[in-house]
N, C-alpha and C. Protein backbone atom coordinates (compact mmCIF):
# COMPACT_ATOMS: atom_id res chain seq x y z
N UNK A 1 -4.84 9.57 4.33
CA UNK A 1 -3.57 10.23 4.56
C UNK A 1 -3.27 11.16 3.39
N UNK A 2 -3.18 12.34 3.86
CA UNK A 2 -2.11 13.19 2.30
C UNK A 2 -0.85 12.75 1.98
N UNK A 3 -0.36 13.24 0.50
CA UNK A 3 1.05 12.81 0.13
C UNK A 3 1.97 12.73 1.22
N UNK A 4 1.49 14.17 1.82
CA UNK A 4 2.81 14.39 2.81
C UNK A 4 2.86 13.62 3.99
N UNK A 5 2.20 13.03 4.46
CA UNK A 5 1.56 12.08 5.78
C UNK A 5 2.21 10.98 5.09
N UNK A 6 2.18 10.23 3.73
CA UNK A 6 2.59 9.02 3.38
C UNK A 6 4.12 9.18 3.28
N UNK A 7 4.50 10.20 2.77
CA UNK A 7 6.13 10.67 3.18
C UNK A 7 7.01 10.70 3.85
N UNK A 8 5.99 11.01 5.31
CA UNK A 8 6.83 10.61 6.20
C UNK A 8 6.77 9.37 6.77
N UNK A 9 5.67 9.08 6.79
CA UNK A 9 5.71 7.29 6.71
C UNK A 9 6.38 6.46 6.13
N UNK A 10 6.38 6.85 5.12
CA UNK A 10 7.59 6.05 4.08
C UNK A 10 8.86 6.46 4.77
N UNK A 11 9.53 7.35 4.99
CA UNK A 11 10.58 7.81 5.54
C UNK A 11 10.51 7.01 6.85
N UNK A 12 9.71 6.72 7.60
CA UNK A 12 9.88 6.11 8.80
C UNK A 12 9.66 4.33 8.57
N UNK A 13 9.26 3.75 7.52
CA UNK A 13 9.30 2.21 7.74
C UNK A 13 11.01 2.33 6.50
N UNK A 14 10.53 3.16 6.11
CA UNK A 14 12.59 3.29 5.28
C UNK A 14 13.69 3.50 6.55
N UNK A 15 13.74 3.67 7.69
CA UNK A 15 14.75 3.62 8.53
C UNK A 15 14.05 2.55 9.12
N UNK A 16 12.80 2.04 9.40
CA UNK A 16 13.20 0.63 10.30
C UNK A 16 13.42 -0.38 9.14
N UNK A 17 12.97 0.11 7.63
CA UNK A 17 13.35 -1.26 7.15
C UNK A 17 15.58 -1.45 6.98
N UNK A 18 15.91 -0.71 7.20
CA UNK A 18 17.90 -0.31 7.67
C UNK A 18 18.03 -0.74 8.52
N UNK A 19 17.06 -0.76 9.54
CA UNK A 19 17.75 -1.13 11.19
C UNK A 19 17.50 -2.80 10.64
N UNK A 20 16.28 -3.44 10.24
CA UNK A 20 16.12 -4.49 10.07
C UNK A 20 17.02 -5.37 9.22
N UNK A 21 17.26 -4.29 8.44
CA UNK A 21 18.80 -5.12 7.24
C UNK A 21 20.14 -5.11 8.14
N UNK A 22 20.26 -4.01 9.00
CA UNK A 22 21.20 -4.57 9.20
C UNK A 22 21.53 -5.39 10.35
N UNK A 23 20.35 -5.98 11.22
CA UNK A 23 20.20 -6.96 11.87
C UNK A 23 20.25 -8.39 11.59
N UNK A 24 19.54 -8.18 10.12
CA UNK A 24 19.60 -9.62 9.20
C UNK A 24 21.08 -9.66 9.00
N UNK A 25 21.46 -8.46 8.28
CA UNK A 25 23.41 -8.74 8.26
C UNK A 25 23.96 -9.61 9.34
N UNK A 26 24.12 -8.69 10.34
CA UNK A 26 24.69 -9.26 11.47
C UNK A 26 24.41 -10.97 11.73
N UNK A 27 23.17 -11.12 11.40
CA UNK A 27 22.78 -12.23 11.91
C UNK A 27 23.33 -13.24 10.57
N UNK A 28 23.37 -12.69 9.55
CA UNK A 28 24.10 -13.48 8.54
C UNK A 28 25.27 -13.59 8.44
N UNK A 29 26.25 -12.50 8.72
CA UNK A 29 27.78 -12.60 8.93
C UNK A 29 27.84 -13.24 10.62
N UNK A 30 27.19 -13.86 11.19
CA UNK A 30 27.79 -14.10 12.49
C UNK A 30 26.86 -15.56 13.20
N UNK A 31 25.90 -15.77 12.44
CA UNK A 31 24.93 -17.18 12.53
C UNK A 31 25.83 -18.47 11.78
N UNK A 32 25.88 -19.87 11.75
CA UNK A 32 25.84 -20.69 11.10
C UNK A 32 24.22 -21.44 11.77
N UNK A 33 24.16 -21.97 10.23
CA UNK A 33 23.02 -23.10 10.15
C UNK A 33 23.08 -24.17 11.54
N UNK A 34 22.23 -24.08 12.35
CA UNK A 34 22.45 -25.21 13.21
C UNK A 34 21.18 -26.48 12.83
N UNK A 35 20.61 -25.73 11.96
CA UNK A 35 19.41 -26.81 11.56
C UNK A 35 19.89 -27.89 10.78
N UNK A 36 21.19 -27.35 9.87
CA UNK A 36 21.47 -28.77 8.77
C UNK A 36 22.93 -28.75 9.06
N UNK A 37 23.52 -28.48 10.11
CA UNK A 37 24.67 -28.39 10.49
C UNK A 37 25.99 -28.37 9.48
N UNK A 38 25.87 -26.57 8.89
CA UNK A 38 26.51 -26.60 7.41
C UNK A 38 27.19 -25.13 8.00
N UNK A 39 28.41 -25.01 7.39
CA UNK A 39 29.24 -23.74 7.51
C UNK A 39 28.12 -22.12 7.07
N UNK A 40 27.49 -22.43 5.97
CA UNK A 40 26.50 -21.46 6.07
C UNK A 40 25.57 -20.74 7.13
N UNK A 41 25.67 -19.72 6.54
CA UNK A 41 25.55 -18.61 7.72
C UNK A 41 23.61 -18.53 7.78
N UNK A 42 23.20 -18.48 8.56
CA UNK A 42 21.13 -18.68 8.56
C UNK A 42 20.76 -17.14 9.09
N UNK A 43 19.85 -16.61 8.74
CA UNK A 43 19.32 -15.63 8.59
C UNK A 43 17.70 -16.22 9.02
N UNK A 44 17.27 -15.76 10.42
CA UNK A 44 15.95 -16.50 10.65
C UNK A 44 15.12 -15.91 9.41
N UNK A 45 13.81 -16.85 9.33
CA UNK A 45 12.97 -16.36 8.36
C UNK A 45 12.29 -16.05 8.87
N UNK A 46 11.85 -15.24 10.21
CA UNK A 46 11.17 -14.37 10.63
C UNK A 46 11.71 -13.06 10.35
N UNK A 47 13.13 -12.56 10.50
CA UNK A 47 13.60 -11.60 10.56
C UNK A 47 13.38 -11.03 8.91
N UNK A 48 13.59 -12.49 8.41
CA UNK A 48 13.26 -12.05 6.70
C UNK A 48 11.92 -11.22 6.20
N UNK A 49 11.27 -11.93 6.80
CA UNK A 49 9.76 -11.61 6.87
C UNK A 49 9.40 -10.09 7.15
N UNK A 50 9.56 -9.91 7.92
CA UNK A 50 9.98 -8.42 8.88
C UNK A 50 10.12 -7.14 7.58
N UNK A 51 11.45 -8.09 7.19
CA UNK A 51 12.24 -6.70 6.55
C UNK A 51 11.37 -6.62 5.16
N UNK A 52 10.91 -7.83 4.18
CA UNK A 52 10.11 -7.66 3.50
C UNK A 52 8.92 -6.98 3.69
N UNK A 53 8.07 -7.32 4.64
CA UNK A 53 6.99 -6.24 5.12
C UNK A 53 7.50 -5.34 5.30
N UNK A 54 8.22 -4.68 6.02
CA UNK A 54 8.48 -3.02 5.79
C UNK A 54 8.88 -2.75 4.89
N UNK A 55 9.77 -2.88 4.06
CA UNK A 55 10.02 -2.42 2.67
C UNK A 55 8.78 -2.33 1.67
N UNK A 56 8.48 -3.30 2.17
CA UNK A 56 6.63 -3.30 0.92
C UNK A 56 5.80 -2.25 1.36
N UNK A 57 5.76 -1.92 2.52
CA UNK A 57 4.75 -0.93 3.16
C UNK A 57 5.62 0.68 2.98
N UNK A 58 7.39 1.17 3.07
CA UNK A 58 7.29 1.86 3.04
C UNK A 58 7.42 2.36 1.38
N UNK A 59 7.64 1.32 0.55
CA UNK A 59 7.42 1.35 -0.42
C UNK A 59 5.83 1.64 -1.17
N UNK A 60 4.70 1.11 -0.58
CA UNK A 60 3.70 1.93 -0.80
C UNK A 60 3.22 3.18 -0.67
N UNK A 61 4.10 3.59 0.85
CA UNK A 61 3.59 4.98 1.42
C UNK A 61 4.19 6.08 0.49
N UNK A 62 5.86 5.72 -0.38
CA UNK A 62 6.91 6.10 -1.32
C UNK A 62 5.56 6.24 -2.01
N UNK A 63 5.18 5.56 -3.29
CA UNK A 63 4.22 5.69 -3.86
C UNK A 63 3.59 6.67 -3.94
N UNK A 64 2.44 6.54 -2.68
CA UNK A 64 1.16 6.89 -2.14
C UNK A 64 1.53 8.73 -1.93
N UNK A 65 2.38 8.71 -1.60
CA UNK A 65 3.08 10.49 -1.50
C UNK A 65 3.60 11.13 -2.33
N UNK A 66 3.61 10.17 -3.75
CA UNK A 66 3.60 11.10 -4.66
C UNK A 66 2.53 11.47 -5.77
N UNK A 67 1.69 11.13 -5.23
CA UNK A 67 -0.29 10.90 -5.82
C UNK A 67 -0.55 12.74 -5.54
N UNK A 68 -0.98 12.98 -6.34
CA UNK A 68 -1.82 14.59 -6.78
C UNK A 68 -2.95 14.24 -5.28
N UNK A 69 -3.29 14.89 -4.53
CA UNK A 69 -4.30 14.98 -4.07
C UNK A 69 -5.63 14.77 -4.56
N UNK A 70 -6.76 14.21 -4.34
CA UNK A 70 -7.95 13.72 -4.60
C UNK A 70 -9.04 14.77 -4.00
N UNK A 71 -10.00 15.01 -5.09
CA UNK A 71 -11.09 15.97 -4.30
C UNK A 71 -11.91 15.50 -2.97
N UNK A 72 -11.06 14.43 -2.60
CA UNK A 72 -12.29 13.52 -0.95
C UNK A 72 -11.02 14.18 -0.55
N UNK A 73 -9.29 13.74 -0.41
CA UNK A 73 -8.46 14.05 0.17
C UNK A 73 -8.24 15.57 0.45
N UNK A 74 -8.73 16.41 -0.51
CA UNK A 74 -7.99 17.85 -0.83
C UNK A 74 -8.99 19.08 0.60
């Protein structure tokens, strides 16, 4: 991929990793725990999962797009 290819990639797991936060929100302002039956609010740990992987990935592509071009890439 060139810088600019990882750019917009990054730009695109950076808006699903937003949609994903603010799904986790929702699901945190509006869930209680039914597993330990506690006023606390549960946030599945799949959804967690999710949002960490995209942030890590568009956080690499962030990275990866701002790399000088390579004489294999160029």
């Amino acid at each position: 991929m060139t810088p600019d290819q990882h750019a917009v990639r990054a730009a695109e797991l950076a808006a699903e990793a937003e949609r994903l936060y603010q799904i986790c929100l929702v699901d945190y302002q509006t869930n209680i725990n039914e597993d330990d039956h506690s006023d606390e609010p549960h946030v599945p740990s799949a959804d967690l999962a999710m949002l960490t992987a995209t942030t890590q990935l568009a956080q690499v592509h962030a990275t990866l797009s701002l790399r000088a071009p390579t004489a294999a890439n160029a």
